[in-house]
C-alpha atoms as a PDB file:
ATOM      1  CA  UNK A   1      30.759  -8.662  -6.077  1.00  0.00           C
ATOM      2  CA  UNK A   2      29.133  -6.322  -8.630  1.00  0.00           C
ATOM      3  CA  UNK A   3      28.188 -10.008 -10.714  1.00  0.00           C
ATOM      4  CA  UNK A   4      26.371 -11.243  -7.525  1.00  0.00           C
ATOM      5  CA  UNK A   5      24.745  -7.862  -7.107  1.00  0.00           C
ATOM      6  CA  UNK A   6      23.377  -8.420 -10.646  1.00  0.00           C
ATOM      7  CA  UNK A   7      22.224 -11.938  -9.836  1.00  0.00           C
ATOM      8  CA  UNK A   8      20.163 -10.705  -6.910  1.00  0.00           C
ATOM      9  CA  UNK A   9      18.750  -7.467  -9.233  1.00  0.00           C
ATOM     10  CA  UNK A  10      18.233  -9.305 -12.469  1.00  0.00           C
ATOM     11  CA  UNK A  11      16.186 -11.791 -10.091  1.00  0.00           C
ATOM     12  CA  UNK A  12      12.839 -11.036 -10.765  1.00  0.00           C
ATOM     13  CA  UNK A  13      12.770  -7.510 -12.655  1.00  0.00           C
ATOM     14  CA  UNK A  14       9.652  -7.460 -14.213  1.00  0.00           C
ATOM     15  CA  UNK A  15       7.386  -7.854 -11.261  1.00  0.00           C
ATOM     16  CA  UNK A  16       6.851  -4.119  -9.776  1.00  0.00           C
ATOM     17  CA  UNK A  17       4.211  -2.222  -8.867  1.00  0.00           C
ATOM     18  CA  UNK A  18       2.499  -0.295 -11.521  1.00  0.00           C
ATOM     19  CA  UNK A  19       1.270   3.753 -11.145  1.00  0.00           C
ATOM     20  CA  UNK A  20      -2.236   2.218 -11.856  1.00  0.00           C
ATOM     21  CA  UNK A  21      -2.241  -0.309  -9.304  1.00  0.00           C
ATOM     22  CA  UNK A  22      -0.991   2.249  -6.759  1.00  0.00           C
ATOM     23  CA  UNK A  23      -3.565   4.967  -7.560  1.00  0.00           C
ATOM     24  CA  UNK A  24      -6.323   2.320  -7.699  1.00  0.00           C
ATOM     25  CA  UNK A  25      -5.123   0.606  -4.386  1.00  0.00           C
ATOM     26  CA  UNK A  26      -6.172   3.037  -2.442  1.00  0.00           C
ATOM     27  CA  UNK A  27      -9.828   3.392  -3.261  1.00  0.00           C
ATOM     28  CA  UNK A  28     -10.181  -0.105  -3.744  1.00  0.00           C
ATOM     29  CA  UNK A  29      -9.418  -0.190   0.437  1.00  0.00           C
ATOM     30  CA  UNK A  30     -11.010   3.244   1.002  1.00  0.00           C
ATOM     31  CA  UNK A  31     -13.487   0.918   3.319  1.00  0.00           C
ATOM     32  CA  UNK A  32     -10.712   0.366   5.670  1.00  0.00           C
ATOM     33  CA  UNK A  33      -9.683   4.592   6.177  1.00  0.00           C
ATOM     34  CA  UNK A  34     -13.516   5.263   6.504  1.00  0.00           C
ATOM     35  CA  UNK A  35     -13.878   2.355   9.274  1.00  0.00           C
ATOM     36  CA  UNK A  36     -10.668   4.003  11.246  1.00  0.00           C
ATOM     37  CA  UNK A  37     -12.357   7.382  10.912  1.00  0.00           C
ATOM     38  CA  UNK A  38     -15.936   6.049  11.930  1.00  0.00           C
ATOM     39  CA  UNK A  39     -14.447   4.179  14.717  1.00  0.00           C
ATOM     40  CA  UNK A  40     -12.530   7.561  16.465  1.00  0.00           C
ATOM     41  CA  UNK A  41     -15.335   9.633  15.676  1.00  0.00           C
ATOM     42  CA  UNK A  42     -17.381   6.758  17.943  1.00  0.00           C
ATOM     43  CA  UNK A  43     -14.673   6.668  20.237  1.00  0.00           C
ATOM     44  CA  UNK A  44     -14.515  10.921  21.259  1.00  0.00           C
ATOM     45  CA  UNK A  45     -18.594  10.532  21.162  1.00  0.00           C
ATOM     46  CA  UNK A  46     -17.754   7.615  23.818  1.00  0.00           C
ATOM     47  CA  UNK A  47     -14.763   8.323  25.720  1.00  0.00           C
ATOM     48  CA  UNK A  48     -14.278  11.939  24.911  1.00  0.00           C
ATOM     49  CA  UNK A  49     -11.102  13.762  23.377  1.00  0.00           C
ATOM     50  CA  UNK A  50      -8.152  12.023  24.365  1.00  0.00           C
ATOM     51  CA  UNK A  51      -5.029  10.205  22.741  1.00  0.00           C
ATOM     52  CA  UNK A  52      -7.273   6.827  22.628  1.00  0.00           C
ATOM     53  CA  UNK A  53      -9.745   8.832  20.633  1.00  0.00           C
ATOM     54  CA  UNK A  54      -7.893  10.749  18.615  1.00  0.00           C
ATOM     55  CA  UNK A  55      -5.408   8.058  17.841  1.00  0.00           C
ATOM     56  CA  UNK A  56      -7.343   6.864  14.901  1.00  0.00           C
ATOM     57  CA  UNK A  57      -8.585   9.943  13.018  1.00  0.00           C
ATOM     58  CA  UNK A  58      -4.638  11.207  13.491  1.00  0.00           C
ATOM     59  CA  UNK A  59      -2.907   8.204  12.306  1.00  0.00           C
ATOM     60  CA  UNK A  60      -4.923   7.135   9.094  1.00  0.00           C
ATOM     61  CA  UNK A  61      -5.156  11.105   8.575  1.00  0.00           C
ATOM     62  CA  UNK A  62      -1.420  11.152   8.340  1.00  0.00           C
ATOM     63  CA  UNK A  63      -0.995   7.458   6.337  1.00  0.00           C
ATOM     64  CA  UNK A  64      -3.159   8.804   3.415  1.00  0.00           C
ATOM     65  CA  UNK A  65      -1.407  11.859   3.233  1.00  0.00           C
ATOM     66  CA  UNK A  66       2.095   9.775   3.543  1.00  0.00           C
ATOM     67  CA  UNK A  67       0.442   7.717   0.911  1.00  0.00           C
ATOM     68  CA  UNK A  68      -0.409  10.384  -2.078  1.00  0.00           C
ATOM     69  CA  UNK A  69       2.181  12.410  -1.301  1.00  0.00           C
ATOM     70  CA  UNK A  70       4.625   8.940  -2.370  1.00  0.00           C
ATOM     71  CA  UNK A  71       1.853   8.658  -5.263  1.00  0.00           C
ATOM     72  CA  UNK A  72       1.727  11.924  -6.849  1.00  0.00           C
ATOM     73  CA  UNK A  73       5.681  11.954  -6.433  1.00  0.00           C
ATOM     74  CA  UNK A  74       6.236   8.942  -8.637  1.00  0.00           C
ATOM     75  CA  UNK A  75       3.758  10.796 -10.923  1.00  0.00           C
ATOM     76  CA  UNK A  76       5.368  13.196 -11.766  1.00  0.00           C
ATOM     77  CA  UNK A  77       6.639  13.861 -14.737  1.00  0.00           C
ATOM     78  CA  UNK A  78       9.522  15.099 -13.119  1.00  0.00           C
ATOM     79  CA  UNK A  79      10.333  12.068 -11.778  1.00  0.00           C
ATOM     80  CA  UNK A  80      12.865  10.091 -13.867  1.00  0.00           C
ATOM     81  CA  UNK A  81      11.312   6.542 -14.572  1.00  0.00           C
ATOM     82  CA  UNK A  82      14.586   4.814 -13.756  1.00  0.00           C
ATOM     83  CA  UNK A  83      15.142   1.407 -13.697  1.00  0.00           C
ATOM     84  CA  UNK A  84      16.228   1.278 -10.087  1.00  0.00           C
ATOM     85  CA  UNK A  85      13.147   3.419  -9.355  1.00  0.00           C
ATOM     86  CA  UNK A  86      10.664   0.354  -9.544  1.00  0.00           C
ATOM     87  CA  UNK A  87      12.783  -1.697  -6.723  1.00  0.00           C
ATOM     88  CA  UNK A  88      12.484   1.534  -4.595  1.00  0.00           C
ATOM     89  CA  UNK A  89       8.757   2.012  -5.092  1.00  0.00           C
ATOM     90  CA  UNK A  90       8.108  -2.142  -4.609  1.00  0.00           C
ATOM     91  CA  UNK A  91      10.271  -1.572  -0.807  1.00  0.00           C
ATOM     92  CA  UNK A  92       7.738   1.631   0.055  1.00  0.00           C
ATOM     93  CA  UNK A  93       4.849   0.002  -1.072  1.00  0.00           C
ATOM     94  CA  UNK A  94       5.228  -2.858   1.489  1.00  0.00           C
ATOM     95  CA  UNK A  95       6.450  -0.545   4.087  1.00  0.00           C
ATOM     96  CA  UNK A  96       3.446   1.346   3.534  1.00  0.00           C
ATOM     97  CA  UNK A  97       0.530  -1.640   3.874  1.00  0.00           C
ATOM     98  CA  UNK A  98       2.441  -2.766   7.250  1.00  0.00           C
ATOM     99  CA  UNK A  99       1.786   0.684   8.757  1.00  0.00           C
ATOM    100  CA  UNK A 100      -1.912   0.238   6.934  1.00  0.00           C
ATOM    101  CA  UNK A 101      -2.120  -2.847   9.109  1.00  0.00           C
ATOM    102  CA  UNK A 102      -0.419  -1.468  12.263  1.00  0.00           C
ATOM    103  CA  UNK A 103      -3.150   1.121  12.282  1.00  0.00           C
ATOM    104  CA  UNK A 104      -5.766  -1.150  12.141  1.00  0.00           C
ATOM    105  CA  UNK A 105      -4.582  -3.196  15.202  1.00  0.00           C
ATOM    106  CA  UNK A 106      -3.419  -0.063  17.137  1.00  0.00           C
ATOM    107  CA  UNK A 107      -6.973   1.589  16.650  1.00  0.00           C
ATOM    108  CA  UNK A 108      -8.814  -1.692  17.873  1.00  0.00           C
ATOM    109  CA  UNK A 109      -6.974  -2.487  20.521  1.00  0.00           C
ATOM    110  CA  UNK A 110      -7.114   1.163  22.304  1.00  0.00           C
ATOM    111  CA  UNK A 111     -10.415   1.323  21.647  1.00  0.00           C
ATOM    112  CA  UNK A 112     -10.914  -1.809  22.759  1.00  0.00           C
ATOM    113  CA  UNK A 113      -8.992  -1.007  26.116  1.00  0.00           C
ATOM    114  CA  UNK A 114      -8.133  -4.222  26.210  1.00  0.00           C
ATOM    115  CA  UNK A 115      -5.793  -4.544  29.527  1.00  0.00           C
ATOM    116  CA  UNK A 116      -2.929  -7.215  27.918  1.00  0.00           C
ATOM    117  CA  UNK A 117      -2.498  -5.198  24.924  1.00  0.00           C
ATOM    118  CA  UNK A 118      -1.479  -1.731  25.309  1.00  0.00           C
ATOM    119  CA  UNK A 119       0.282   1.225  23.821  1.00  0.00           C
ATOM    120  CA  UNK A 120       3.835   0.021  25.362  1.00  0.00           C
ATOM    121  CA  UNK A 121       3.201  -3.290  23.537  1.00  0.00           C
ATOM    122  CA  UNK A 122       2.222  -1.668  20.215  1.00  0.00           C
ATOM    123  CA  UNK A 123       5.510   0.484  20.609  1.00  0.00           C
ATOM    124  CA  UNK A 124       7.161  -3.148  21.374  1.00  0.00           C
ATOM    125  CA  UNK A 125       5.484  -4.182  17.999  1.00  0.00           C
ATOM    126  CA  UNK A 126       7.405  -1.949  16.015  1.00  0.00           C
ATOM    127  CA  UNK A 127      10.688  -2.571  17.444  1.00  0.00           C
ATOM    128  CA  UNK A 128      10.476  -5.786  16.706  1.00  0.00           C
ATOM    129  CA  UNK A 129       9.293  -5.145  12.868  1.00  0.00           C
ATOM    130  CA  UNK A 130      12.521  -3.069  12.827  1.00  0.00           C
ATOM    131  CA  UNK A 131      14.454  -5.992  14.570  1.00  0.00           C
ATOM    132  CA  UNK A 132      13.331  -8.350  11.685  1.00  0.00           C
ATOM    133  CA  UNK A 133      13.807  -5.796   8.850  1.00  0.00           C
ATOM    134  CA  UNK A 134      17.434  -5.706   9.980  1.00  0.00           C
ATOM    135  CA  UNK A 135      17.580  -9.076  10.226  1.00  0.00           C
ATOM    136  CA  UNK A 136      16.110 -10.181   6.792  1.00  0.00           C
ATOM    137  CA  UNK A 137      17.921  -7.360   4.871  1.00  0.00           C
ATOM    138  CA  UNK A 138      21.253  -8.810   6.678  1.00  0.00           C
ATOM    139  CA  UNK A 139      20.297 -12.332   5.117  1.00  0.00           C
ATOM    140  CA  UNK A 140      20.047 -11.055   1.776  1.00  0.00           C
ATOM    141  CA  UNK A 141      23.423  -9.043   1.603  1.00  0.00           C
ATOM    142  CA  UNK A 142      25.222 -12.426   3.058  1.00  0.00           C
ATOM    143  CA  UNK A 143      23.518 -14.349   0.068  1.00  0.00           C
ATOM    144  CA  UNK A 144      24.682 -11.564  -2.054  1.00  0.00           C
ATOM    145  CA  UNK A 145      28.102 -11.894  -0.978  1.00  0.00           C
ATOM    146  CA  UNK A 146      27.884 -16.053  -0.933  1.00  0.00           C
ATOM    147  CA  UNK A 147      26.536 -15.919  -4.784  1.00  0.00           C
ATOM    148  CA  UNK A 148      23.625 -17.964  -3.393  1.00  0.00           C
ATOM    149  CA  UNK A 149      20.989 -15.848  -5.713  1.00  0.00           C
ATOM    150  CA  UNK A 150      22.751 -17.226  -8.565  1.00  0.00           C
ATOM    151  CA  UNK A 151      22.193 -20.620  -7.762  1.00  0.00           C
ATOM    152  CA  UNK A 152      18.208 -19.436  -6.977  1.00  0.00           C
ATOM    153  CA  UNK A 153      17.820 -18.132 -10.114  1.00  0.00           C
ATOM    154  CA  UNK A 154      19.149 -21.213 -11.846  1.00  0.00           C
ATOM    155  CA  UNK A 155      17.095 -24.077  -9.881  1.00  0.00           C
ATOM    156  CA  UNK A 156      13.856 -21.594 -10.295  1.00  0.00           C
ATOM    157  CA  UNK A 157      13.752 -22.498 -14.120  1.00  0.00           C
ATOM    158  CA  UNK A 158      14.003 -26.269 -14.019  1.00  0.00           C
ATOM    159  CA  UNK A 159      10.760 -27.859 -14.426  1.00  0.00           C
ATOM    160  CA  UNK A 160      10.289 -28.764 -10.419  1.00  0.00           C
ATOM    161  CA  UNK A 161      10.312 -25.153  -9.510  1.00  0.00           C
ATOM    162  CA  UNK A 162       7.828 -24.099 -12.181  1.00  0.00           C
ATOM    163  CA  UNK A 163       5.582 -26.945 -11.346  1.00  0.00           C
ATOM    164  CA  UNK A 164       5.390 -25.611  -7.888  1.00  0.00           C
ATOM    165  CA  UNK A 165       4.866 -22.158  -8.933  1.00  0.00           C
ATOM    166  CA  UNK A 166       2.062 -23.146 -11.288  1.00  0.00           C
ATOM    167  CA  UNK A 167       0.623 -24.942  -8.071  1.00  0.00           C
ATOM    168  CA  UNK A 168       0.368 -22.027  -5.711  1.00  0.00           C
ATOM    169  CA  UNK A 169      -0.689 -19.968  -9.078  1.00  0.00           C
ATOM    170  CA  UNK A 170      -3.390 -22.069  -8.813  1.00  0.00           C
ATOM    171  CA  UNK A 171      -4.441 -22.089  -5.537  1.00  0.00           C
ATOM    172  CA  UNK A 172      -4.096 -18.670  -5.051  1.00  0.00           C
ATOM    173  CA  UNK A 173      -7.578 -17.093  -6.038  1.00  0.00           C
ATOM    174  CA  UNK A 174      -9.283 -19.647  -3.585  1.00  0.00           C
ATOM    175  CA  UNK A 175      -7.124 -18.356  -0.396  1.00  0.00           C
ATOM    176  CA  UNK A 176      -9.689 -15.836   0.278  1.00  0.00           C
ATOM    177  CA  UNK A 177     -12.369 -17.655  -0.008  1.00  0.00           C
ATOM    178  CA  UNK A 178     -10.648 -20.550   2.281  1.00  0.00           C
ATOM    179  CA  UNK A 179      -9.904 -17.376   4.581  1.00  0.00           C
ATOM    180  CA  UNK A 180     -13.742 -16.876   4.937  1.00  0.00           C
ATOM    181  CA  UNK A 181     -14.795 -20.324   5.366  1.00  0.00           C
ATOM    182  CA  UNK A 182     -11.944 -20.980   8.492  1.00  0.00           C
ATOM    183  CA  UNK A 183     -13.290 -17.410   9.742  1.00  0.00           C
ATOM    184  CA  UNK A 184     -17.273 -19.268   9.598  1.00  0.00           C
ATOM    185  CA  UNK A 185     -16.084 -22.003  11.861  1.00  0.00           C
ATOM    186  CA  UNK A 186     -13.708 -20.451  14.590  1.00  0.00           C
ATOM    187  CA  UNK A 187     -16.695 -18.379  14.882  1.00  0.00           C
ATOM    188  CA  UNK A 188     -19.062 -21.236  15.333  1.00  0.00           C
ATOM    189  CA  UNK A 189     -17.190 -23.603  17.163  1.00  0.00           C
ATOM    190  CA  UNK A 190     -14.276 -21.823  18.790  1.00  0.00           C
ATOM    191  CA  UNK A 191     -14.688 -20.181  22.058  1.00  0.00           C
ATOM    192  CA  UNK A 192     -14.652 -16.032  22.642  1.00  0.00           C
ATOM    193  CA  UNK A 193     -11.000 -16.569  23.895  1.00  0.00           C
ATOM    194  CA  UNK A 194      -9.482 -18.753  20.957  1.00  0.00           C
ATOM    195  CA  UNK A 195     -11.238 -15.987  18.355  1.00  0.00           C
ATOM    196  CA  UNK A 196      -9.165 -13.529  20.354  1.00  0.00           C
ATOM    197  CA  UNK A 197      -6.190 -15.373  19.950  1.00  0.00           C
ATOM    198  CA  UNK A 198      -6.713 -16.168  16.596  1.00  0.00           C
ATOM    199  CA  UNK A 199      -7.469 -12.585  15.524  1.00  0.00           C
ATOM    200  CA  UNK A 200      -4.349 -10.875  17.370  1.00  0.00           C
ATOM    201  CA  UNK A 201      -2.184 -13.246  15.806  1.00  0.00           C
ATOM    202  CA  UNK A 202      -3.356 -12.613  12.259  1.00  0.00           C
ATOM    203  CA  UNK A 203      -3.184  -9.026  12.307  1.00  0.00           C
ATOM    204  CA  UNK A 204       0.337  -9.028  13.904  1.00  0.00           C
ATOM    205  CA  UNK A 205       1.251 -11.766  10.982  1.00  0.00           C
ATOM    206  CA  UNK A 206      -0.176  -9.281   8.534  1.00  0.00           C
ATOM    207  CA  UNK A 207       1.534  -6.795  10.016  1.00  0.00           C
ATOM    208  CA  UNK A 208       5.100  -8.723   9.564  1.00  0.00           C
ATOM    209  CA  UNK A 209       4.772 -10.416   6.143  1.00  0.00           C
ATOM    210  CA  UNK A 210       5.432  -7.222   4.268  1.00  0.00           C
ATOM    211  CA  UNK A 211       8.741  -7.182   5.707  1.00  0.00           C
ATOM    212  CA  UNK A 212       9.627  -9.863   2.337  1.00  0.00           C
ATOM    213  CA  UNK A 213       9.505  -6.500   0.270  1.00  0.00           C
ATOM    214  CA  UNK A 214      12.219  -4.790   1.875  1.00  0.00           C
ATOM    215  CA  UNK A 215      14.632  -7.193  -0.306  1.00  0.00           C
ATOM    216  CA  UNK A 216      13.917  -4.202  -2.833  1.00  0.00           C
ATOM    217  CA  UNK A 217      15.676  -1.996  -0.910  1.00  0.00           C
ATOM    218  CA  UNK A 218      18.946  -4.125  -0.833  1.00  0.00           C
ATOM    219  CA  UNK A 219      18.454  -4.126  -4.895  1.00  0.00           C
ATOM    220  CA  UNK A 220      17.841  -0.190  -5.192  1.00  0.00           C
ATOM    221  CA  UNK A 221      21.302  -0.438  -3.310  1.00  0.00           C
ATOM    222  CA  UNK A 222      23.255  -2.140  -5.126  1.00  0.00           C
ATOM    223  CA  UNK A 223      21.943  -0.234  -8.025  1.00  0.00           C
ATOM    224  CA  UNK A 224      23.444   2.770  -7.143  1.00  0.00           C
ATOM    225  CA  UNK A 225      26.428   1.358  -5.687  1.00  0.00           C
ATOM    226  CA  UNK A 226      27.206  -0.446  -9.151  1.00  0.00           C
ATOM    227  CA  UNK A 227      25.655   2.234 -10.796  1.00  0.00           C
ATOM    228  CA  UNK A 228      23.310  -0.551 -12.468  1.00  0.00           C
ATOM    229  CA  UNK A 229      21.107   1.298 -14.402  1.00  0.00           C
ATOM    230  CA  UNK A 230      19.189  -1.228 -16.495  1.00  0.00           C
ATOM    231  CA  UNK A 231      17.800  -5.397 -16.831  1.00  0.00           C
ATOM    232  CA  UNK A 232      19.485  -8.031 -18.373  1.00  0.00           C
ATOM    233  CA  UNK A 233      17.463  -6.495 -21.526  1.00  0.00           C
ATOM    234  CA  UNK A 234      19.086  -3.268 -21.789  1.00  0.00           C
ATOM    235  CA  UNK A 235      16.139  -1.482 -20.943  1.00  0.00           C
ATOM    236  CA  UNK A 236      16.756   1.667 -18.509  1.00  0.00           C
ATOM    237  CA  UNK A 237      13.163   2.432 -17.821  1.00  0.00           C
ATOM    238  CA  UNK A 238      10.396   1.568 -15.628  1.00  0.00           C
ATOM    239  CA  UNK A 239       7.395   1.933 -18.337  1.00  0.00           C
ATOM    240  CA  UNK A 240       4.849   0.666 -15.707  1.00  0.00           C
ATOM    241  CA  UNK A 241       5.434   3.700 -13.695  1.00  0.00           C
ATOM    242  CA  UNK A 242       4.511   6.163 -16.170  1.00  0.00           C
ATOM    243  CA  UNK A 243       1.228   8.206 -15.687  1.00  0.00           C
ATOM    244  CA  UNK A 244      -0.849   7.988 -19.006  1.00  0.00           C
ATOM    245  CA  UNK A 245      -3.895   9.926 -18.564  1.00  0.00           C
ATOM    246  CA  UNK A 246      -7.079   8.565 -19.978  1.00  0.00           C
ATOM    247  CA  UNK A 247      -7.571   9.997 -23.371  1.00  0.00           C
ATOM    248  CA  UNK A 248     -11.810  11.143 -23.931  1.00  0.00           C
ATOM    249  CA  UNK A 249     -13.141  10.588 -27.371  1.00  0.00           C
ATOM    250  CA  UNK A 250     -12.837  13.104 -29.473  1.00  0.00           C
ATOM    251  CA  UNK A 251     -16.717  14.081 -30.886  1.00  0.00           C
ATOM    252  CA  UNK A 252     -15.300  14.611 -34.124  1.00  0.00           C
ATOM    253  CA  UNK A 253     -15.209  10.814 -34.078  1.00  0.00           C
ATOM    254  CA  UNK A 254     -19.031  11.095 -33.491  1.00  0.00           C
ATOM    255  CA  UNK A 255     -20.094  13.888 -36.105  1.00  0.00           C
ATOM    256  CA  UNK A 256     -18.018  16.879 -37.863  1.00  0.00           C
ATOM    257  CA  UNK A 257     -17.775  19.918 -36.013  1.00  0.00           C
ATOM    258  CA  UNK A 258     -16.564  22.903 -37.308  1.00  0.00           C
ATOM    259  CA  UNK A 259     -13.067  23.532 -35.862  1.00  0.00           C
ATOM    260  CA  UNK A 260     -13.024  26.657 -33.296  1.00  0.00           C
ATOM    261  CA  UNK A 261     -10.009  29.054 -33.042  1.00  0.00           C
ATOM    262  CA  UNK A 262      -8.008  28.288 -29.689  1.00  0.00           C
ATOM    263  CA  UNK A 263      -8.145  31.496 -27.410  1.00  0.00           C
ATOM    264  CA  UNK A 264      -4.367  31.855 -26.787  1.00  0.00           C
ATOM    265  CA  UNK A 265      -3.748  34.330 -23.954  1.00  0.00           C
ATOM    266  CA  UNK A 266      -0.495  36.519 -24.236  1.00  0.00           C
ATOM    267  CA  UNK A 267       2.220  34.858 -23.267  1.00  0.00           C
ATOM    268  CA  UNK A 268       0.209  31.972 -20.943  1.00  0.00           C
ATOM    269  CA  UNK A 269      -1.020  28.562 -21.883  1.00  0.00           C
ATOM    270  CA  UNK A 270      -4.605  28.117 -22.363  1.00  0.00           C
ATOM    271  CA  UNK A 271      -4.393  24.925 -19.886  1.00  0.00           C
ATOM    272  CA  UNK A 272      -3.182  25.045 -16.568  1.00  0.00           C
ATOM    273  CA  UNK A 273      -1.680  23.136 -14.566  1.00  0.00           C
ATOM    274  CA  UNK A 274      -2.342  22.650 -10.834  1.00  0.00           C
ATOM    275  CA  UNK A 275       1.010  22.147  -8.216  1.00  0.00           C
ATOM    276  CA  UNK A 276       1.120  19.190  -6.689  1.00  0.00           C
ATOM    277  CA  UNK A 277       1.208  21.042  -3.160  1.00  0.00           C
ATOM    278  CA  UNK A 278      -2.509  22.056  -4.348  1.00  0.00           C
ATOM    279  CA  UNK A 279      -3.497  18.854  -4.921  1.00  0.00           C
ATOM    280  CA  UNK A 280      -2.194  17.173  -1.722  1.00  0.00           C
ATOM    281  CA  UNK A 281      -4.392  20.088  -0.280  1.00  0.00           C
ATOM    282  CA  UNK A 282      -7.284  19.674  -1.786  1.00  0.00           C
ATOM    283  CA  UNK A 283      -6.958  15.449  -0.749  1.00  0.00           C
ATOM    284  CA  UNK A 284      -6.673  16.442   2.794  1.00  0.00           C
ATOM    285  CA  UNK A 285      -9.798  18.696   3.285  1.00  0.00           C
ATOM    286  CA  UNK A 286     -11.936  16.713   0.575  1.00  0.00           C
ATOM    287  CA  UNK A 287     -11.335  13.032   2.776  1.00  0.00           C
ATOM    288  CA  UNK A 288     -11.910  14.430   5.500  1.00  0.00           C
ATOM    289  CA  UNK A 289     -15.260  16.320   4.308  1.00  0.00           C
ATOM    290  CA  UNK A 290     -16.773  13.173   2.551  1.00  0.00           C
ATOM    291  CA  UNK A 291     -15.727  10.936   5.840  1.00  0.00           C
ATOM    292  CA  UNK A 292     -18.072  14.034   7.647  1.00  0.00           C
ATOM    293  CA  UNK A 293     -20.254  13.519   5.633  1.00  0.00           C
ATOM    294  CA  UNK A 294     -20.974   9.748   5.435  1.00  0.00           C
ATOM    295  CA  UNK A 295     -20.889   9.379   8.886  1.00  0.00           C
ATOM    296  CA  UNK A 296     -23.559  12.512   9.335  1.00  0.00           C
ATOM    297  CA  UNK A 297     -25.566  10.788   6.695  1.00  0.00           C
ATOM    298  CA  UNK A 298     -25.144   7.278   8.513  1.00  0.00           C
ATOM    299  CA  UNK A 299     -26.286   8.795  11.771  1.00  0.00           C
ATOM    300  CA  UNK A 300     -28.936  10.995  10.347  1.00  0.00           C
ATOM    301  CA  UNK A 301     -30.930   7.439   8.308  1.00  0.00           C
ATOM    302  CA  UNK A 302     -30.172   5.932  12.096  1.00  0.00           C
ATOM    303  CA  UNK A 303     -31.852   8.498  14.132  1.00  0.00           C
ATOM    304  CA  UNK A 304     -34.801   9.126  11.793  1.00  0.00           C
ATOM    305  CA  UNK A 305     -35.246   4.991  11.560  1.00  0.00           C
ATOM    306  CA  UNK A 306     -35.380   5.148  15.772  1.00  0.00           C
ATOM    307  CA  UNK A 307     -37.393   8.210  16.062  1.00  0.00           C
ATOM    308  CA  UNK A 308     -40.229   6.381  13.646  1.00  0.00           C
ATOM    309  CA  UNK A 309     -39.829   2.956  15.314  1.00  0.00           C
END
């Protein structure tokens, strides 16, 4: 059992999620939190304070705090790079973007009020995301115990398998431009109804194709169980995960200065370093300051445009 276990680990090791790409990730979407926030603070200016109102400002509120808070955690220095660690931060990554996603189609459909679609079917939408979880993470412990990764990892190097994998490779950067072209024509062609359709069922699909992550939590598993602690290399880390801070250029580079004496206080470091709990503090009132902000600014160009016009 433990050499199927490594058949299903040793799968595909070296694809993980990177500290960069997780730290950039979020302010390479920050359109979508600022679009939640602008849409409750429409909704209470609308429909008052109440749970349809609020709903949005809470939830994304509380996803971008889940969010740094799993960030700055796998930051830290304290954090042991382990090998395992990568599968465990691949499985929360994806759990993460389908509550992104879930968000996005809660907030527009109570804001919506849309009659067919309401908070006991968004509840219903989640049960069934856990349904499927269950489901796909049974599947890949009863290929586990069948030894059918083995056989996977053997047919994915014969030259078939790579010839399809350079094919979708290929294809890939033109999906989202394909994406915007259908988009063009259901909105030209297609009736208010079949949009409707169309865009409910992509958001739920969105919502569901993360679920293909959670196979990293089978191999963060199995891991421990086996107490696997490195790749088929021998290596024990996660290097990708480490936090390298930017380094400035030094001006001596530029021209010669004339060294300074460092002011060393007694028996403190001249640099300190701020707690994490700070810094999850400061990210909660500084969003939600700048999201104030934007949206007074937004409001302010809007009325001044009407009150000249």
């Amino acid at each position: 059992m433990r050499e199927n276990s490594k058949d299903l680990i040793y799968l595909d090791t070296n694809r993980y999620i990177s500290i960069e790409s997780l730290r950039i990730f979020y302010w390479g979407i920050i359109i979508i939190p600022f679009s939640i926030a602008v849409l409750g603070i429409a909704a209470i200016n609308t429909l008052g304070v109440n749970f349809r109102s609020l709903f949005p400002l809470i939830s994304i509120g509380i996803w971008s705090l889940l969010y740094w808070i799993f960030v700055l955690t796998i930051q830290r220095k304290k954090t042991k790079k382990t090998f395992e660690l990568r599968f465990l931060v691949n499985g929360l990554s994806g759990l993460l973007i389908s509550s992104l996603f879930w968000i996005i189609y809660a907030t527009l459909s109570l804001i919506d009020n849309d009659p067919s679609i309401g908070f006991n079917f968004l509840l219903w939408i989640l049960f069934f995301y856990l349904f499927l979880s269950t489901f796909y993470i049974g599947l890949v412990v009863l290929g586990v115990h069948k030894g059918i990764f083995k056989k996977i990892k053997e047919k994915s190097q014969t030259p078939k398998a790579l010839a399809i994998s350079a094919f979708f490779a290929a294809i890939l950067p033109s999906a989202g431009a394909m994406g915007m072209y259908t988009s063009r024509i259901l909105r030209a062609h297609a009736s208010v109804a079949i949009q409707d359709i169309v865009g409910h069922f992509a958001l739920v699909l969105v919502i569901f194709l993360p679920i293909l992550a959670h196979i990293n939590f089978v191999q963060y598993f199995y891991c421990k169980k086996y107490n696997i602690s490195c790749d088929e290399y021998g290596n024990t880390t996660s290097p990708n995960l480490e936090y390298h801070k930017k380094q400035k250029r030094k001006r001596a580079e530029l021209k010669e200065v004339v060294p300074e004496q460092p002011i060393i206080s007694k028996g403190r470091s001249s640099k300190k370093n701020i707690p994490l709990l700070i810094k999850i503090l400061i990210g909660i009132f500084v969003i939600p300051i700048i999201f104030i902000l934007i949206v007074f600014l937004v409001f302010f160009v809007k009325g001044f445009i009407q009150g000249i016009s």
